[in-house]
C-alpha atoms as a PDB file:
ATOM      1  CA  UNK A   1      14.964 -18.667   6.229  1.00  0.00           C
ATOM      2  CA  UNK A   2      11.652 -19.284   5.081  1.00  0.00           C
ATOM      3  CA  UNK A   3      10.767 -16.180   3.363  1.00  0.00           C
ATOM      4  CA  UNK A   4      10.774 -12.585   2.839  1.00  0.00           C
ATOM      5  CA  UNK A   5       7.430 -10.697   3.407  1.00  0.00           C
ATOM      6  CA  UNK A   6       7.380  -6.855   3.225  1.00  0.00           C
ATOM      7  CA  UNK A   7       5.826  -5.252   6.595  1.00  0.00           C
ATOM      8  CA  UNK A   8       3.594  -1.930   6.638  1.00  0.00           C
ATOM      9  CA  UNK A   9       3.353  -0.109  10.386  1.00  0.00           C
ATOM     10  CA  UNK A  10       0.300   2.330  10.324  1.00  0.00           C
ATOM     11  CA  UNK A  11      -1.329   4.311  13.146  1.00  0.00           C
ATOM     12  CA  UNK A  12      -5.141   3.456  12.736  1.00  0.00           C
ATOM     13  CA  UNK A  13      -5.382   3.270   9.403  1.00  0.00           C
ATOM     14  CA  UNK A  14      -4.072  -0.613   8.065  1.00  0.00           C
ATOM     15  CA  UNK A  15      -7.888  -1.871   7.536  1.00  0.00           C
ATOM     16  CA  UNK A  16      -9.011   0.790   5.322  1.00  0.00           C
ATOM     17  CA  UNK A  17      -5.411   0.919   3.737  1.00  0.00           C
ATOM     18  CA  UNK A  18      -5.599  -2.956   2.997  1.00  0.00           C
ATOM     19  CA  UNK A  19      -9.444  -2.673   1.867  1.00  0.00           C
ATOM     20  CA  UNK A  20      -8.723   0.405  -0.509  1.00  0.00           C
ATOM     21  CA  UNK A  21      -5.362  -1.728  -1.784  1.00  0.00           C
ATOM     22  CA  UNK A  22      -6.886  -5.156  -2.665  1.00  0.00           C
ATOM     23  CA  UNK A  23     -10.203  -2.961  -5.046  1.00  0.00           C
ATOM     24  CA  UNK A  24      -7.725  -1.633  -6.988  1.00  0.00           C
ATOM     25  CA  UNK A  25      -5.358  -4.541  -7.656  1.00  0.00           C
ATOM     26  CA  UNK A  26      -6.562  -7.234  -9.292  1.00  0.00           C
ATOM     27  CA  UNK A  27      -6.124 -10.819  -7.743  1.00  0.00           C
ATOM     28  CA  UNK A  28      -5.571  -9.117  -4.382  1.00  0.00           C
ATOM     29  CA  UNK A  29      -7.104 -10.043  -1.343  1.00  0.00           C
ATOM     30  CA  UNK A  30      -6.758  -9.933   2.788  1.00  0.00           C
ATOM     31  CA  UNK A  31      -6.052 -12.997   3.837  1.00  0.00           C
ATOM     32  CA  UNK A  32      -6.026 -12.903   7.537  1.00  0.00           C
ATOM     33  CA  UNK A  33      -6.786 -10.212  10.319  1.00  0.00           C
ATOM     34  CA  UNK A  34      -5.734 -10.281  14.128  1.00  0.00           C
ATOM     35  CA  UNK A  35      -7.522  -7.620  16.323  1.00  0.00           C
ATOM     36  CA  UNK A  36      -7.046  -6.197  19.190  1.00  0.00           C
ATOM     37  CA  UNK A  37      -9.244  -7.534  22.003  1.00  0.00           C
ATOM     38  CA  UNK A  38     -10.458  -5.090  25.064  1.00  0.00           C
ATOM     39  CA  UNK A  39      -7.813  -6.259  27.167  1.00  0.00           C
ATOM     40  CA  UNK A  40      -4.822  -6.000  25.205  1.00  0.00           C
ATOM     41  CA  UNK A  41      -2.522  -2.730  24.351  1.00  0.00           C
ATOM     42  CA  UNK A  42      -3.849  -1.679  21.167  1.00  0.00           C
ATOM     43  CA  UNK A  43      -7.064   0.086  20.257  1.00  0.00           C
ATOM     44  CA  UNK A  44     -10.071  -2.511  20.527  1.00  0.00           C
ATOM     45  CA  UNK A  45     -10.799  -3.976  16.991  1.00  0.00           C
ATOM     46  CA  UNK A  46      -7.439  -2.222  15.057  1.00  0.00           C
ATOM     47  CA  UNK A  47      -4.951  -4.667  13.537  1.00  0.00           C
ATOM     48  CA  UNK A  48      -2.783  -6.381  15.608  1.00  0.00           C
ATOM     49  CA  UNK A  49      -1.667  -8.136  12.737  1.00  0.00           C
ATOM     50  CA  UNK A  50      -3.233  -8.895   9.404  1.00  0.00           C
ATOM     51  CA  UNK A  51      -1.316 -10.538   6.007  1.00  0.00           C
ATOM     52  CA  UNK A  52      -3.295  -9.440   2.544  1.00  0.00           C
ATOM     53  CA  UNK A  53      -1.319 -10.226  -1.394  1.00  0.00           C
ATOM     54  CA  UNK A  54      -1.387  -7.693  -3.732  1.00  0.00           C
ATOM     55  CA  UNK A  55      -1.454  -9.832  -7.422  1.00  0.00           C
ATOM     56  CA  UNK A  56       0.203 -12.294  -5.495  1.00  0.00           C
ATOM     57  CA  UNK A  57       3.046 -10.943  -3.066  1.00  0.00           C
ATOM     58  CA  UNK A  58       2.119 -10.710   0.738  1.00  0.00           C
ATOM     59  CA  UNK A  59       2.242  -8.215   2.616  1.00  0.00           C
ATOM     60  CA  UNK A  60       1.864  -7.753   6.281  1.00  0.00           C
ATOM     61  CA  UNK A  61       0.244  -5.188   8.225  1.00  0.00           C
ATOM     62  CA  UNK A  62      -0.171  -3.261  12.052  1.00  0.00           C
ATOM     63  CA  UNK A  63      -1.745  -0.839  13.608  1.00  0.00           C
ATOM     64  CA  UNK A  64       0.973   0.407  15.616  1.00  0.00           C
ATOM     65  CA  UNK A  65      -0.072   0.665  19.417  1.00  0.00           C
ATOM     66  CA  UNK A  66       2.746   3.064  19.979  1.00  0.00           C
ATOM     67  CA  UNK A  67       2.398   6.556  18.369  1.00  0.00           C
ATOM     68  CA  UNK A  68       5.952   6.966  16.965  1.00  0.00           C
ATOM     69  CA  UNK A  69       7.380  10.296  15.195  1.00  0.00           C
ATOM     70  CA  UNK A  70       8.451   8.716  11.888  1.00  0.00           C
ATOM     71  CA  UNK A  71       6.666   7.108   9.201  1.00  0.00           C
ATOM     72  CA  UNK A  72       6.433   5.659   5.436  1.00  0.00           C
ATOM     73  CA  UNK A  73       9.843   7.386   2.822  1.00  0.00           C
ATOM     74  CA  UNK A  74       9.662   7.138  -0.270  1.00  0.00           C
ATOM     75  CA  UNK A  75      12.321   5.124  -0.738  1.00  0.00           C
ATOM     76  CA  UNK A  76      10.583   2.170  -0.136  1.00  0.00           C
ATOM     77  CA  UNK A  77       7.690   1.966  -2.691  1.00  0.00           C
ATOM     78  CA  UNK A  78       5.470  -0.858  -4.751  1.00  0.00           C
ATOM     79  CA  UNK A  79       6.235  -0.579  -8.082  1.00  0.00           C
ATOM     80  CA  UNK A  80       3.275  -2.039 -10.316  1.00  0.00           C
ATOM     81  CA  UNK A  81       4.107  -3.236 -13.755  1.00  0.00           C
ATOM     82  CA  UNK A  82       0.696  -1.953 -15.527  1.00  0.00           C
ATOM     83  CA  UNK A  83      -0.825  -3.586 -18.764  1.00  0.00           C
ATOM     84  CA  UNK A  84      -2.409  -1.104 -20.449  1.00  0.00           C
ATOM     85  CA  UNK A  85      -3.470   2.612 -20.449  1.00  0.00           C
ATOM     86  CA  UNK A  86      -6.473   2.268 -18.835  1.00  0.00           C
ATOM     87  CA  UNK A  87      -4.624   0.349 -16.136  1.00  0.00           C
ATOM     88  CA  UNK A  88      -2.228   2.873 -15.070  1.00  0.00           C
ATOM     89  CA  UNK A  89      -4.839   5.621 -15.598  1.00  0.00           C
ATOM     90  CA  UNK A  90      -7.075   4.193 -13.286  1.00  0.00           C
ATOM     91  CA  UNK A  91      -4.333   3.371 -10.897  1.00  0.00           C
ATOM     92  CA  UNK A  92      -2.408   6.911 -10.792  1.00  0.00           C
ATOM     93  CA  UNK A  93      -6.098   8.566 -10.192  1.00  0.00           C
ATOM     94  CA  UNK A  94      -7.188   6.271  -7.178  1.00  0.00           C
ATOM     95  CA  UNK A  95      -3.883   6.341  -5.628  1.00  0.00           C
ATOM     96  CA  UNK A  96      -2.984   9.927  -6.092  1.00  0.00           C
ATOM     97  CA  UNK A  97      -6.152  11.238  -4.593  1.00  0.00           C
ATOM     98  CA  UNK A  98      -5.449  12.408  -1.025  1.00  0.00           C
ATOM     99  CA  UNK A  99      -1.629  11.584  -2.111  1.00  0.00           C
ATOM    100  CA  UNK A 100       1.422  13.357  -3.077  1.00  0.00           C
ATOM    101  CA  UNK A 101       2.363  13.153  -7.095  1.00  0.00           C
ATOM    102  CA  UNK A 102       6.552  13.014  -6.640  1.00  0.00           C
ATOM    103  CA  UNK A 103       6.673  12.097 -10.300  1.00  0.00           C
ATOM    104  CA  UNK A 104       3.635  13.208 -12.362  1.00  0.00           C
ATOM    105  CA  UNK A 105       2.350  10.939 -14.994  1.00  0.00           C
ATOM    106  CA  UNK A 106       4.375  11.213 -17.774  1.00  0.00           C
ATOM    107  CA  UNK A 107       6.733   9.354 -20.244  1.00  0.00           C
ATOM    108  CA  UNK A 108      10.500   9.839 -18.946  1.00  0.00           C
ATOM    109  CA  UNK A 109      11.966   7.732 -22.003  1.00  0.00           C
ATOM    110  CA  UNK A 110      13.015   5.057 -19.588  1.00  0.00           C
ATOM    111  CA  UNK A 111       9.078   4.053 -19.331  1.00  0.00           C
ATOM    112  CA  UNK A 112       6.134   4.898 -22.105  1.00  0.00           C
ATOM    113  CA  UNK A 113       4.515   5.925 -19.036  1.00  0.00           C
ATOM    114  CA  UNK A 114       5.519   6.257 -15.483  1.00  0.00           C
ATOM    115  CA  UNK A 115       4.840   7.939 -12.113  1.00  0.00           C
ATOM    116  CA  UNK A 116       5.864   8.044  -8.534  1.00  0.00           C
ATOM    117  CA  UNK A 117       3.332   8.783  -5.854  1.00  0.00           C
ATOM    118  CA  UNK A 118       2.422   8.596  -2.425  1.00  0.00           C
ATOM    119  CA  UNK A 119      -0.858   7.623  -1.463  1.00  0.00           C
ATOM    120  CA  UNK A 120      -3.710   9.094   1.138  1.00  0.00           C
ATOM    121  CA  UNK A 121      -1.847   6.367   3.799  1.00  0.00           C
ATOM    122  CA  UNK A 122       2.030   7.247   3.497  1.00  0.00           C
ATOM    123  CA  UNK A 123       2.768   4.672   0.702  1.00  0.00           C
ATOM    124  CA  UNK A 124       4.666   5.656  -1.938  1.00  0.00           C
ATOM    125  CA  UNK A 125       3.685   3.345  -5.415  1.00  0.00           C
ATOM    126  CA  UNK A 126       5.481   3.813  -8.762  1.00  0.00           C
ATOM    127  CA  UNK A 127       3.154   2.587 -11.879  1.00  0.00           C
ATOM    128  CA  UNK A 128       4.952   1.614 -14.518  1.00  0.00           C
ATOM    129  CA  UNK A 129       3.456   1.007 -18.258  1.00  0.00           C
ATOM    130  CA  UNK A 130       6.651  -0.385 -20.174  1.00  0.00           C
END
């Protein structure tokens, strides 16, 4: 095996979701896109296949050419290890917007202050601020 990448399957949206992800983590970046082409299956231009690192850790992306009934649980999420206040401020109000807020921003004694959310895109994050 030569490693373990996490995979993302959206349904139009893995450009802007990978644009909006890599502004608000720091040392992020996309790294390499793969579109669509007139003659293939999916949507001229959408992602094929694209692989962008989020403070490090790849990820990889589609735009799934298939519409399918399911999408991203909560169970899986990114948990972010904040450094500061303003960190997980900032983060929690960019990723909530257009999101669900499963746990609000709060202290739950486990955490000084932590929170669960989905995002505008299906992806659930939890911020942490040990």
């Amino acid at each position: 095996m030569e490693k373990v990448t996490p995979f993302l399957m959206f349904q139009g949206q893995a450009e802007e979701a990978m644009n909006f992800y890599t502004t608000l983590v720091e040392d992020s970046k996309i790294k390499e896109i793969t579109r669509y082409g007139s003659e293939e299956v999916g949507k001229e231009g959408s992602v094929m296949q694209a692989i962008f690192s989020l403070k490090g850790q790849e990820f990889m992306c589609i735009d799934s050419h298939v519409h399918h009934e399911f999408t991203f649980t909560p169970s899986f999420s990114i948990f972010l290890t904040c450094e500061s206040e303003k960190e997980i401020d900032q983060l929690y109000s960019s990723l909530g917007e257009g999101g669900d807020k499963l746990m609000p921003l709060d202290d739950y004694s486990f955490s000084r202050k932590f929170a669960w959310i989905v995002d505008q895109f299906g992806i659930s994050w939890q911020l942490n601020l040990p």
